[in-house]
Protein backbone atom coordinates (compact mmCIF):
# COMPACT_ATOMS: atom_id res chain seq x y z
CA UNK A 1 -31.16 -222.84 -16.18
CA UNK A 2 -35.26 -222.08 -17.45
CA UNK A 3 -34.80 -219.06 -15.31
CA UNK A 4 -31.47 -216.90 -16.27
CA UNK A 5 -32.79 -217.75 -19.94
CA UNK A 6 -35.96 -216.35 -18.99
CA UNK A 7 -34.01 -213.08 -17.36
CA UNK A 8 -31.73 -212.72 -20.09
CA UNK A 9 -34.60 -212.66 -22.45
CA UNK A 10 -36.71 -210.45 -20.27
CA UNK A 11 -33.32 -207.78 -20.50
CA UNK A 12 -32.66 -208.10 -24.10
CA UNK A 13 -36.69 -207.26 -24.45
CA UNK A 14 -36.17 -204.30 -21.97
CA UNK A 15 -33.03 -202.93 -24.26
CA UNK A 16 -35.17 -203.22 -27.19
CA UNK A 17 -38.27 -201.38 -25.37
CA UNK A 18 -35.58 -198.82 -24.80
CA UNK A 19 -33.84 -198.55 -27.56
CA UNK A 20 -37.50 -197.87 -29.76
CA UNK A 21 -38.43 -194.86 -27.65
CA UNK A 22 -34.67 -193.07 -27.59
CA UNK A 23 -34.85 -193.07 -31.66
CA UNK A 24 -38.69 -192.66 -31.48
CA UNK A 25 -37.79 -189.48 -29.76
CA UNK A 26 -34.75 -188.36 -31.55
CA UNK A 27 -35.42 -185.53 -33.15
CA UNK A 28 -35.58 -186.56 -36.95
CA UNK A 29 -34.11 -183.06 -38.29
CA UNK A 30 -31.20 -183.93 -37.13
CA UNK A 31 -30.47 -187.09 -39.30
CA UNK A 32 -31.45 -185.08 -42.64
CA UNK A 33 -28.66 -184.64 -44.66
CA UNK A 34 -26.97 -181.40 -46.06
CA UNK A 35 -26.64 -180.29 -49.16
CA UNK A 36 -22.59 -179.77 -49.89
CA UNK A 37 -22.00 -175.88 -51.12
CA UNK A 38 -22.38 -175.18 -54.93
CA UNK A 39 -19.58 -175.98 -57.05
CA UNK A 40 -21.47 -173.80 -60.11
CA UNK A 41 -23.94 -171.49 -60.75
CA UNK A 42 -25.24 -170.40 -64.03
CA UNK A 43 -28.09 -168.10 -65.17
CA UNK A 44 -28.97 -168.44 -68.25
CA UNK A 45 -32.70 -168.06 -70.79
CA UNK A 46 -33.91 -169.78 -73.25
CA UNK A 47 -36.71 -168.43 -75.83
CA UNK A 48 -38.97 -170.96 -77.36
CA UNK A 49 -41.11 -169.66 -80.69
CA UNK A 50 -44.04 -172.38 -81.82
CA UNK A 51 -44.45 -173.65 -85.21
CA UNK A 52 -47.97 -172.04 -85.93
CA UNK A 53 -48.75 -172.48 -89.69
CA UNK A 54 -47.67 -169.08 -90.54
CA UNK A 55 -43.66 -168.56 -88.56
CA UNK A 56 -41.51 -171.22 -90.54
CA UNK A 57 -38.81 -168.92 -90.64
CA UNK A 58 -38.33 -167.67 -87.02
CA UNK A 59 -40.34 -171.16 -85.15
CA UNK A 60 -37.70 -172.99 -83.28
CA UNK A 61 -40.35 -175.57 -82.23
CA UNK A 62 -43.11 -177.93 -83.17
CA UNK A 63 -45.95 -179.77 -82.29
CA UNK A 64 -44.78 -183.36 -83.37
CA UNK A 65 -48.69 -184.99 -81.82
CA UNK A 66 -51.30 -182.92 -80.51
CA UNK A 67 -55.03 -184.51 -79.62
CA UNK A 68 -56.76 -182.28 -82.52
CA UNK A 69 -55.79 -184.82 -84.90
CA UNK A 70 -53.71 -183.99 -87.93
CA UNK A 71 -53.25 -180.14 -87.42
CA UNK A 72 -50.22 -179.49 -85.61
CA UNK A 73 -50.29 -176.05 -85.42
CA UNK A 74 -52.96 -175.26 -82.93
CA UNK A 75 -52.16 -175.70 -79.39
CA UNK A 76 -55.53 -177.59 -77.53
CA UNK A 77 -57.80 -176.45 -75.21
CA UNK A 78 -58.20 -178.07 -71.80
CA UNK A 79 -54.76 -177.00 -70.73
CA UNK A 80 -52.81 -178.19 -73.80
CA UNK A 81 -53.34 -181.71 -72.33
CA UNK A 82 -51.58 -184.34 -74.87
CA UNK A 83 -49.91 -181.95 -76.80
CA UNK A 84 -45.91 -182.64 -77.44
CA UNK A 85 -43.78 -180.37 -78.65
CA UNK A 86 -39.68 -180.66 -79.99
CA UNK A 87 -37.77 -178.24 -79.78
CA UNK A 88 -34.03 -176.61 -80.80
CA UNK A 89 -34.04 -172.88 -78.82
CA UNK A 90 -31.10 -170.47 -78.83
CA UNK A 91 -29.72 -169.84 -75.54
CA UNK A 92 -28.35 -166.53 -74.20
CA UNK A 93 -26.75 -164.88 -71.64
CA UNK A 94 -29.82 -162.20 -70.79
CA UNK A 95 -33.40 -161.82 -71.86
CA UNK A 96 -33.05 -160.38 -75.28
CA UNK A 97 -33.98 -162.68 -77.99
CA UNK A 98 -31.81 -160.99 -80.19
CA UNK A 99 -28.45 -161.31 -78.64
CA UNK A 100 -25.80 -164.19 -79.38
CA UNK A 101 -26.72 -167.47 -78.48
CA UNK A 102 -24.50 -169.02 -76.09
CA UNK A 103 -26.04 -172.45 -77.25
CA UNK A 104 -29.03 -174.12 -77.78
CA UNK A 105 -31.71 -175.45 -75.85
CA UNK A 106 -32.59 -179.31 -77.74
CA UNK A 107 -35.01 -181.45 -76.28
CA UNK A 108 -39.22 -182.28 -75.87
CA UNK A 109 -42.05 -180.94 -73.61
CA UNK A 110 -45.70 -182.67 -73.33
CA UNK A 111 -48.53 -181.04 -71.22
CA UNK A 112 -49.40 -183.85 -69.10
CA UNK A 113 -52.35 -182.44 -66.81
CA UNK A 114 -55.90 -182.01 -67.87
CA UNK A 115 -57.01 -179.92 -65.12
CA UNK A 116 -54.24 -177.15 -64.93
CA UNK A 117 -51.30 -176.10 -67.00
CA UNK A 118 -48.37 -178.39 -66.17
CA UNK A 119 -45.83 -180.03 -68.76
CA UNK A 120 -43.03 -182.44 -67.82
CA UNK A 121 -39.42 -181.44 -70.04
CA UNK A 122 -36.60 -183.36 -70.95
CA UNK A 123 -33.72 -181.15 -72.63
CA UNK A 124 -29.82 -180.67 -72.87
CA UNK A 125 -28.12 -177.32 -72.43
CA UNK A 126 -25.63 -177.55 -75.64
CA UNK A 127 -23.35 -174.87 -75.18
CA UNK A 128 -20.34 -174.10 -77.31
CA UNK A 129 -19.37 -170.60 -76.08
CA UNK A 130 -15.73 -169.48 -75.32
CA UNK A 131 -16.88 -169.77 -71.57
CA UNK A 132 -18.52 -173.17 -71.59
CA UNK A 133 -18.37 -176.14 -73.20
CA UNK A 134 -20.44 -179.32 -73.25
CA UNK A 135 -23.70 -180.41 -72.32
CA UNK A 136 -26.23 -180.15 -69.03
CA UNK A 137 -29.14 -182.39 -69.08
CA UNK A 138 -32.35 -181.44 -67.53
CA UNK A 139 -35.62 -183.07 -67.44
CA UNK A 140 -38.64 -183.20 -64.72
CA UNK A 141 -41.94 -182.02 -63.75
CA UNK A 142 -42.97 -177.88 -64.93
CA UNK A 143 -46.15 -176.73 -63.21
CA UNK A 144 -46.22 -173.94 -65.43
CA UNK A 145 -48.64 -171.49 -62.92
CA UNK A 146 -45.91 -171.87 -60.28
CA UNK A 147 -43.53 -168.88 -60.04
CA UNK A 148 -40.31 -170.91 -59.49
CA UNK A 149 -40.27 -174.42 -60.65
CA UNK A 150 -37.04 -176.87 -59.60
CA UNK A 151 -36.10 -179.93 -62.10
CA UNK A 152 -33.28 -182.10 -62.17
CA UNK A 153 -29.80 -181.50 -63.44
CA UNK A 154 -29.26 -185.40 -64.24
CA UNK A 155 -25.93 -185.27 -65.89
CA UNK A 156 -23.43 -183.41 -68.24
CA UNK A 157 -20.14 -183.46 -70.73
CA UNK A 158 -17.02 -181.98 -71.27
CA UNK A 159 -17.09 -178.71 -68.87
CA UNK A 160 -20.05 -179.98 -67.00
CA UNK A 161 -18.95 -183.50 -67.26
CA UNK A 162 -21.25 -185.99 -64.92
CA UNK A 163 -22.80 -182.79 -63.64
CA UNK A 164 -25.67 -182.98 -61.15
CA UNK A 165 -27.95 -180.36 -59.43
CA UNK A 166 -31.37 -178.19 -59.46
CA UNK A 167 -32.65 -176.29 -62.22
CA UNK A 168 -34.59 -173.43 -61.21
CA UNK A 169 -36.86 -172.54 -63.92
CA UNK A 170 -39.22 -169.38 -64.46
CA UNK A 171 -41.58 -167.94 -66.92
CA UNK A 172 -39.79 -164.92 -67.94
CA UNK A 173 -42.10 -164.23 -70.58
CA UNK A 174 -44.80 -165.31 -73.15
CA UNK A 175 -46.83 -164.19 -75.89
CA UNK A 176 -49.77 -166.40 -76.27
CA UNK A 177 -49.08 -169.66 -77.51
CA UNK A 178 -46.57 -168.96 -79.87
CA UNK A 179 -43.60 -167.55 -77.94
CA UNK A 180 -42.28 -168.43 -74.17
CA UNK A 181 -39.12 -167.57 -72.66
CA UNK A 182 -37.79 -169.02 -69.70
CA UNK A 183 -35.17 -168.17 -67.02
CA UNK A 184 -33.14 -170.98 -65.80
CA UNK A 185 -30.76 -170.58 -62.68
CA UNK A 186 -28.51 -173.39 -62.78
CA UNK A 187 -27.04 -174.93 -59.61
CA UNK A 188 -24.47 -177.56 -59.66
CA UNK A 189 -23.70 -179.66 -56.22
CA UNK A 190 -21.33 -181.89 -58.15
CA UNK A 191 -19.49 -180.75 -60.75
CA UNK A 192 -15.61 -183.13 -62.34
């Protein structure tokens, strides 16, 4: 009886032995999963203009805390680092400043890195045009220096309802520290 307990333990060890070195050597690209086809895709810019003392009347965002203390309208050295900026930017359908706004951009940025330019963003698409309606949420890491940056589409309303995707974003232009615009290609993977 010791001994076909012994054997049966001695296979069930060998199946295991086995079994490790078939999925060892599986080849691991082929259990990644695949992203379903787009169900959207949106271009769209959005042009931010800085609160600097002097642009009250144009300045569709502000420095709400900024390391240099009670002045909030000097960006810091060293990369920005701790500086954290609201914002309510019109939204359009190309890169002209000047043409209607499709909606507005509404949301914060902070420059989170001492050592490079790099902010992390949390903002909501609120468009109200006669081709869209509703809201697309965004927010994730910008490393500003990189061409293309992707951050999460985390949800959505009305036309966009429980939306989810990428956000490809891109510096589409900037003048200083006072004005930015950025392109934002807009893929949806789930879309209600």
């Amino acid at each position: 009886m010791a001994m076909k307990a012994a054997r049966v333990l001695h296979l069930c060890f060998l199946w295991l032995l086995v079994s490790a070195i078939f999925i060892k050597s599986a080849d691991c690209r082929s259990w990644k999963k695949k992203l379903p086809k787009p169900c959207r895709n949106l271009v769209l810019y959005f042009h931010d203009i800085i609160y600097n003392g002097k642009n009250a009347e144009n300045a569709t965002s502000a420095l709400v805390s900024a390391p240099q203390g009670a002045n909030l309208t000097i960006m810091t050295g060293n990369n920005h680092f701790g500086n954290l900026a609201v914002f309510d930017d019109p939204i359009t359908l190309d890169n002209n400043l000047h043409s209607p706004p499709v909606g507005r951009a509404q949301g914060f940025y902070f420059y989170d890195m001492k050592n490079t330019f790099s902010a992390w963003l949390g903002f909501t698409f609120v468009l109200n045009s006669t081709d869209h309606k509703g809201s697309i949420t965004f927010n994730g890491a910008d490393p500003i220096l990189t061409k293309y940056r992707d951050i999460s589409v985390v949800g959505g309303t009305g036309d966009f309802l429980m939306a989810r995707g990428i956000a490809t974003i891109s510096t589409d232009s900037y003048e200083g520290d006072v004005y930015f615009r950025l392109r934002v290609n807009i893929t949806l993977y789930e879309c209600y």
